[in-house]
N, C-alpha and C. Protein backbone atom coordinates (compact mmCIF):
# COMPACT_ATOMS: atom_id res chain seq x y z
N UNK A 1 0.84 -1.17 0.00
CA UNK A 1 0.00 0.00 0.00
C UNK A 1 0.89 1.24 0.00
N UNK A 2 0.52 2.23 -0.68
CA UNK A 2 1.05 3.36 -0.88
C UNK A 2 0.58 4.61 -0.26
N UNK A 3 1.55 5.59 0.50
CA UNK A 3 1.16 6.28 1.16
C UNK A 3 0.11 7.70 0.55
N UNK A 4 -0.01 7.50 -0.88
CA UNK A 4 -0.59 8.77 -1.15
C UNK A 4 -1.94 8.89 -1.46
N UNK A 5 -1.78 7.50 -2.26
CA UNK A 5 -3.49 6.60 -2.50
C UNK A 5 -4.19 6.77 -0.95
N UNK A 6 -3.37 5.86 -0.11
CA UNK A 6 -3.61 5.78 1.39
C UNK A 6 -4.33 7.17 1.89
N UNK A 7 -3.60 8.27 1.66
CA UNK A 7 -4.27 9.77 2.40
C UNK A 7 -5.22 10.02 1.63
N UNK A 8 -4.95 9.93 0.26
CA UNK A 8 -6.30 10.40 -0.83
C UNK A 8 -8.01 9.80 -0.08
N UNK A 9 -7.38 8.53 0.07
CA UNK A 9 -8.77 8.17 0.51
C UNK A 9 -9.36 8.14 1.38
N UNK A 10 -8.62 8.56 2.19
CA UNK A 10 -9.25 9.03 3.78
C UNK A 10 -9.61 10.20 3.78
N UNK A 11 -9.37 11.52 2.74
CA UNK A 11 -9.50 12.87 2.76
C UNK A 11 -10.37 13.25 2.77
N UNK A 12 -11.31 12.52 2.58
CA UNK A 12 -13.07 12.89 2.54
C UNK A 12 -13.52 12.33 3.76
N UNK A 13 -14.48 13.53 4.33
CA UNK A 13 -15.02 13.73 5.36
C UNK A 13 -15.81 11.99 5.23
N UNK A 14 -16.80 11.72 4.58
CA UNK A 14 -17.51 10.71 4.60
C UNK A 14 -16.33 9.22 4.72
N UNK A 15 -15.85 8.97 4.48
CA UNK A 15 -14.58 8.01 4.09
C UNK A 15 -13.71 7.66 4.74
N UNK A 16 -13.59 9.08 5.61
CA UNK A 16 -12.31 9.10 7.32
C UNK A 16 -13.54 8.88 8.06
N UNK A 17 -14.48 9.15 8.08
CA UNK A 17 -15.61 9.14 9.27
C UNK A 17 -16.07 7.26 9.16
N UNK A 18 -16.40 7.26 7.96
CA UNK A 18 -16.63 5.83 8.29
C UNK A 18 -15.41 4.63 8.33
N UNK A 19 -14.52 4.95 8.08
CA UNK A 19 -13.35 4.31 8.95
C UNK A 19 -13.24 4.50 9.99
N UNK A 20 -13.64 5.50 11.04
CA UNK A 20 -13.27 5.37 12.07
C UNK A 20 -14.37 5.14 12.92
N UNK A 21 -15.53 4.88 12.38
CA UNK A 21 -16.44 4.21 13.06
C UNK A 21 -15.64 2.78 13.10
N UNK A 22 -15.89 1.84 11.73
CA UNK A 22 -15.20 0.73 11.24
C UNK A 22 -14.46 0.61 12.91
N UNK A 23 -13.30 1.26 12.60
CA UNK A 23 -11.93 0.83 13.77
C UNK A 23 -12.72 1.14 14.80
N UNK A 24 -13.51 1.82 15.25
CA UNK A 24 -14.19 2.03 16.97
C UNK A 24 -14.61 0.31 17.02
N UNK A 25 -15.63 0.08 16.10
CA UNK A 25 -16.68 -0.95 16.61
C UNK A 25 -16.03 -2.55 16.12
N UNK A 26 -15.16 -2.13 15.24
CA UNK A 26 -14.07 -4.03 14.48
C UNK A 26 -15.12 -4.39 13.49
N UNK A 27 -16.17 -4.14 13.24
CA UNK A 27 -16.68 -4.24 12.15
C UNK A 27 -18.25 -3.53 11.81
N UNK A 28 -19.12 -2.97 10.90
CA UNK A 28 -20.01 -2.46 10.32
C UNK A 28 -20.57 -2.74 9.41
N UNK A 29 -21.90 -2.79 8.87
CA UNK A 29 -22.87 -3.13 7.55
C UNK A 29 -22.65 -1.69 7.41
N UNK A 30 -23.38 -1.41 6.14
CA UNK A 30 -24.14 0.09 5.24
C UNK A 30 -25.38 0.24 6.23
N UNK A 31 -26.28 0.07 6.70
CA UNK A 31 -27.25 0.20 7.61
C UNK A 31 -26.88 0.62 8.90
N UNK A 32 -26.10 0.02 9.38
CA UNK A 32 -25.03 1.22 10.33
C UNK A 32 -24.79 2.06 10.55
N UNK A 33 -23.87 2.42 9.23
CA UNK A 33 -23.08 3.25 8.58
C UNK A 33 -24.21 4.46 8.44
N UNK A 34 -25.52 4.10 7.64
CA UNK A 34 -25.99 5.14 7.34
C UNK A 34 -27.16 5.65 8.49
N UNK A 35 -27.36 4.84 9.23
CA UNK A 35 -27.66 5.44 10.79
C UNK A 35 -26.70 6.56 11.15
N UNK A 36 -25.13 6.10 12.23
CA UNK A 36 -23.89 6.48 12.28
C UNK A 36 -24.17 7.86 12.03
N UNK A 37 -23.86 8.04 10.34
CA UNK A 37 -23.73 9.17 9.42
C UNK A 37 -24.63 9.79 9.16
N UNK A 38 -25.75 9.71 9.55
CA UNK A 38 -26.90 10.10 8.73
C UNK A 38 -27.40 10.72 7.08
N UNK A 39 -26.66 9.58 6.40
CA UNK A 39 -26.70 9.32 4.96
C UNK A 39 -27.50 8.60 4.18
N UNK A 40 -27.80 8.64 2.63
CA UNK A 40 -28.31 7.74 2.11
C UNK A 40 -27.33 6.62 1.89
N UNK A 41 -28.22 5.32 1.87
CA UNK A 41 -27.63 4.01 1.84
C UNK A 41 -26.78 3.98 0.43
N UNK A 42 -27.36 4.75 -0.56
CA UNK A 42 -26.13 4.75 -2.19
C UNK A 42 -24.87 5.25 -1.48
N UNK A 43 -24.67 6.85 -1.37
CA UNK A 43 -23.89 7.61 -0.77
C UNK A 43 -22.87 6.23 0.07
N UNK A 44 -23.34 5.92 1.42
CA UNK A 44 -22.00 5.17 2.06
C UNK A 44 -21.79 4.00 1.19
N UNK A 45 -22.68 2.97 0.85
CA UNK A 45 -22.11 2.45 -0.69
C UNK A 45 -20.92 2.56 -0.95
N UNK A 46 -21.14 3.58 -1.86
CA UNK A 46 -19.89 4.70 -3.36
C UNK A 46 -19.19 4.54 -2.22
N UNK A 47 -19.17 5.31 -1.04
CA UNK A 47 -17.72 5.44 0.05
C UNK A 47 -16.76 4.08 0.41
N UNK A 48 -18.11 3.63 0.91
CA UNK A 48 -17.37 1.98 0.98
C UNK A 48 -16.39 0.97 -0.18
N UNK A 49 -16.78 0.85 -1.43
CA UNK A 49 -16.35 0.72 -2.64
C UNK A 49 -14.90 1.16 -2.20
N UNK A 50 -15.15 2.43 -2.51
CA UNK A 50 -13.83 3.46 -2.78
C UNK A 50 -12.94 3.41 -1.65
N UNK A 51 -13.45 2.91 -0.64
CA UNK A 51 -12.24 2.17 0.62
C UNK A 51 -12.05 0.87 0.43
N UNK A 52 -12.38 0.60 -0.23
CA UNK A 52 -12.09 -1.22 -0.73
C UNK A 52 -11.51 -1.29 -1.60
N UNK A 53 -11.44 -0.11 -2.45
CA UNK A 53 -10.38 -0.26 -3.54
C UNK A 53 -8.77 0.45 -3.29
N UNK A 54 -9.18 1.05 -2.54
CA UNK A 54 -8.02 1.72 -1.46
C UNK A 54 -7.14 0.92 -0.84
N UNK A 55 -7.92 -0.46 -0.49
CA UNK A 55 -7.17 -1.54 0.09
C UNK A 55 -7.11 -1.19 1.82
N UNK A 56 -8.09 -0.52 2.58
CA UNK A 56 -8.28 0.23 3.60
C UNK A 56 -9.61 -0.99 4.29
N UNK A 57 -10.36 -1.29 3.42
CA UNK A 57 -11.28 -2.02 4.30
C UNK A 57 -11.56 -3.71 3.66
N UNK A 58 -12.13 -4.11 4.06
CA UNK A 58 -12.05 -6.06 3.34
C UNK A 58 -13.88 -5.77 3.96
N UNK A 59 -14.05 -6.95 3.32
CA UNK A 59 -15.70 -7.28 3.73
C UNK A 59 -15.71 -8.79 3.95
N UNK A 60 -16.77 -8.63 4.40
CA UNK A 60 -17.33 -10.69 4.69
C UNK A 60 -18.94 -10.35 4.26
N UNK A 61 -19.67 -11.16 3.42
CA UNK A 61 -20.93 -11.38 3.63
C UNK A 61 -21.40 -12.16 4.71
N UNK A 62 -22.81 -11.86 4.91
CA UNK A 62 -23.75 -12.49 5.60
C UNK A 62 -25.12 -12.51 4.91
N UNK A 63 -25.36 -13.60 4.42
CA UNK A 63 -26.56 -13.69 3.52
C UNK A 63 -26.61 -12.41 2.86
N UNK A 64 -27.87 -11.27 2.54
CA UNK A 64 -27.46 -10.58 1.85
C UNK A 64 -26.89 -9.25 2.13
N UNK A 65 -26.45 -9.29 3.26
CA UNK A 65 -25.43 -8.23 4.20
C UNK A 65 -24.17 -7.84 3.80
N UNK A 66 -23.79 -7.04 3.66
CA UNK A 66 -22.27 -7.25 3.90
C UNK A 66 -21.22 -5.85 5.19
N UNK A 67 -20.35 -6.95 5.89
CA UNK A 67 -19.95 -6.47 6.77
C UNK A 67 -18.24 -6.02 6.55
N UNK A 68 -18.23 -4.55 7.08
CA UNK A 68 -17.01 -4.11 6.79
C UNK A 68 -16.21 -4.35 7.70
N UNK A 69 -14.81 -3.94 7.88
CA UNK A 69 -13.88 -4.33 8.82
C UNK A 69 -12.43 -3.86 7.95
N UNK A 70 -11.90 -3.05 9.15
CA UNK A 70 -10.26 -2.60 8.65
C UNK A 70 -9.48 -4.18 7.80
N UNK A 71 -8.76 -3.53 6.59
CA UNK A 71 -8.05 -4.74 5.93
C UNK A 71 -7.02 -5.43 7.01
N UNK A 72 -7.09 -6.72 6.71
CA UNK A 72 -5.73 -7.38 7.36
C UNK A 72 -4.19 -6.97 6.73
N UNK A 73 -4.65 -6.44 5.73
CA UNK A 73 -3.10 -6.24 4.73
C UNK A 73 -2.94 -4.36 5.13
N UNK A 74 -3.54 -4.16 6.14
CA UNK A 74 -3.48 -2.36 6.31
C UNK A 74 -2.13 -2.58 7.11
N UNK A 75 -0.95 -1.71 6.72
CA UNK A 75 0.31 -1.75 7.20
C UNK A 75 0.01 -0.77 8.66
N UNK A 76 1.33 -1.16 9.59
CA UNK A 76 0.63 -0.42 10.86
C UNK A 76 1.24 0.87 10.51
N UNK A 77 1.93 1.82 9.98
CA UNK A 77 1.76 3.05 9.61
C UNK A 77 0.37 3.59 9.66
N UNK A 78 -0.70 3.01 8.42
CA UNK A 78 -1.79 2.78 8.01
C UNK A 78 -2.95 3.11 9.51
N UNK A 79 -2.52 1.87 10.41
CA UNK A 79 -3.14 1.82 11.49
C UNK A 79 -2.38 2.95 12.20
N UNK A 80 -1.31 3.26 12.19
CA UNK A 80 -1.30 5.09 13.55
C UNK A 80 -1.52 5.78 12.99
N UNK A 81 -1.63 6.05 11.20
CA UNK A 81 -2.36 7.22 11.11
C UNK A 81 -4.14 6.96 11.35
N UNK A 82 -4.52 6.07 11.37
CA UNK A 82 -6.16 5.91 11.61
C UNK A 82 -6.72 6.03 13.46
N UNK A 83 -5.42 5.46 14.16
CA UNK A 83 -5.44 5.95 15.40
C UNK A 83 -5.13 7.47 16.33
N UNK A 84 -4.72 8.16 15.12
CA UNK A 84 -4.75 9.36 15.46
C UNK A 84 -5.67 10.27 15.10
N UNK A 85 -6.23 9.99 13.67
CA UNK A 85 -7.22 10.22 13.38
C UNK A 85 -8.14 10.40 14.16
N UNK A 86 -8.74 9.27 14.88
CA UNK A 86 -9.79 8.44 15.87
C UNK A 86 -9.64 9.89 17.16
N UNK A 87 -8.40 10.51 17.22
CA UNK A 87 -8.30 11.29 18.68
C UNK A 87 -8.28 12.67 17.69
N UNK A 88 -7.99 12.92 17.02
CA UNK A 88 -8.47 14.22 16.08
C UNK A 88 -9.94 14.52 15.73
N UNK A 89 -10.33 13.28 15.74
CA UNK A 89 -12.15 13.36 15.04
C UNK A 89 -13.06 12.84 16.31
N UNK A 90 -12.73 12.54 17.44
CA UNK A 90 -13.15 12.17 18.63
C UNK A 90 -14.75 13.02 18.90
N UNK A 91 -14.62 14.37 18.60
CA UNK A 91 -15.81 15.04 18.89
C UNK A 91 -17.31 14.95 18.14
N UNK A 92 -16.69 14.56 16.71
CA UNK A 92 -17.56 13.94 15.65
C UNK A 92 -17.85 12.35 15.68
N UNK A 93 -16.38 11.38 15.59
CA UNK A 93 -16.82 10.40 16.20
C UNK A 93 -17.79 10.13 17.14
N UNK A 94 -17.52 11.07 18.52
CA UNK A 94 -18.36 10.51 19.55
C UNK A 94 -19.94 10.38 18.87
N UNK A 95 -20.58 11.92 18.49
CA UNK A 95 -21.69 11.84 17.97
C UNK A 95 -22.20 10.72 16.97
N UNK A 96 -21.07 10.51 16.38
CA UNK A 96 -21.69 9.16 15.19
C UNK A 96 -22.05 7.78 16.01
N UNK A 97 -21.43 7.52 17.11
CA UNK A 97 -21.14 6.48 17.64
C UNK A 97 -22.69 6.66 19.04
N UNK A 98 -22.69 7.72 19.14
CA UNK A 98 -24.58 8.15 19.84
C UNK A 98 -25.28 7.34 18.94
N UNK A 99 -25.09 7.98 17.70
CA UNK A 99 -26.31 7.61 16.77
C UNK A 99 -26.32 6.34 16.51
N UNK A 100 -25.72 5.57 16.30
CA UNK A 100 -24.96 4.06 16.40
C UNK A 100 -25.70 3.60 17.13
N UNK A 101 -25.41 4.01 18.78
CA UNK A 101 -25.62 3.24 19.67
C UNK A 101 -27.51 3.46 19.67
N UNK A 102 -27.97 4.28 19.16
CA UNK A 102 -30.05 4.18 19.40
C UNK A 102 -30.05 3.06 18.94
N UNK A 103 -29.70 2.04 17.80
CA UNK A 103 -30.23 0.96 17.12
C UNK A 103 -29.81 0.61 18.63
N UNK A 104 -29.07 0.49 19.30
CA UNK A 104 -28.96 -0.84 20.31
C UNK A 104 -28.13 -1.50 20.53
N UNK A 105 -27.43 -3.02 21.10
CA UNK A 105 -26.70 -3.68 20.76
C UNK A 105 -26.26 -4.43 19.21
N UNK A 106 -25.65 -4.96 19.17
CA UNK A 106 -25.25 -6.08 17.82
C UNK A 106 -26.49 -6.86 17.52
N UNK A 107 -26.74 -7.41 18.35
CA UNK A 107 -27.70 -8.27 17.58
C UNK A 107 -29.26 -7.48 17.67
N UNK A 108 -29.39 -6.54 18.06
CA UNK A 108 -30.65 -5.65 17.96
C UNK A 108 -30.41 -5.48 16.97
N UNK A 109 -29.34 -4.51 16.28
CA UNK A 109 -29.20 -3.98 15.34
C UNK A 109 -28.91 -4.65 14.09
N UNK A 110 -28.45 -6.27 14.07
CA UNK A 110 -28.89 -7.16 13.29
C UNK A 110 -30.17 -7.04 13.08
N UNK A 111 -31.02 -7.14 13.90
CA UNK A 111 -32.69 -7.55 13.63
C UNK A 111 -33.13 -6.64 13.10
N UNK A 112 -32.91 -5.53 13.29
CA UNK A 112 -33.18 -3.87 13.11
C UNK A 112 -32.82 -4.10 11.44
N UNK A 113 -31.22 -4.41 10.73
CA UNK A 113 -31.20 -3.97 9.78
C UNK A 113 -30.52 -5.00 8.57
N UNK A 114 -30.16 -5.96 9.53
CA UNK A 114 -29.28 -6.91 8.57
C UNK A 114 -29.99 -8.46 8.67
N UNK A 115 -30.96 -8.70 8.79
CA UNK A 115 -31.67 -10.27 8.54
C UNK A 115 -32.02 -9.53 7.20
């Protein structure tokens, strides 16, 4: 991974924000995400994509779900700049991570948005 691709794609507000939800919680759906953010479900989509091609996030399905999660191949450079991030964006984070938390726990928020 390359460091410039690497910043490019974090430079957008939508893109650093939902990475650092991602790294708060170890993993996220788009239904989440667009709780979280308060976005349309296309919108974090396109974002998501464009961190997957970044080589920044990996996915797993679940029937017709799919769940995000920081790449295993993210170099730890990669990871202290996303951990600093996390204490730079802390005030916005926190709020996303409010909104997060109304759905509930994990598996509420399964039932809520991912069966």
């Amino acid at each position: 991974m390359e460091t410039i691709p690497f910043l490019k794609c974090l430079s957008d507000p939508t893109r650093l924000m939902s990475t650092l939800l991602i790294r708060s919680e170890g993993e996220l759906c788009v239904c989440e995400l667009t709780e979280a953010l308060e976005m349309s479900q296309p919108k974090i989509s396109r974002h998501l994509a464009q961190l997957r091609e970044c080589q920044l996030l990996q996915d797993r399905r679940q029937g017709q779900w799919i769940f995000y999660s920081l790449s295993d191949a993210l170099p730890s450079w990669g990871h202290h700049i996303i951990d600093a991030a996390l204490i730079a964006q802390a005030r916005e984070l926190n709020e996303a991570l409010t909104r997060l938390q109304r759905m509930g726990d994990r598996p509420a928020r399964t039932e809520r948005c991912c069966e």
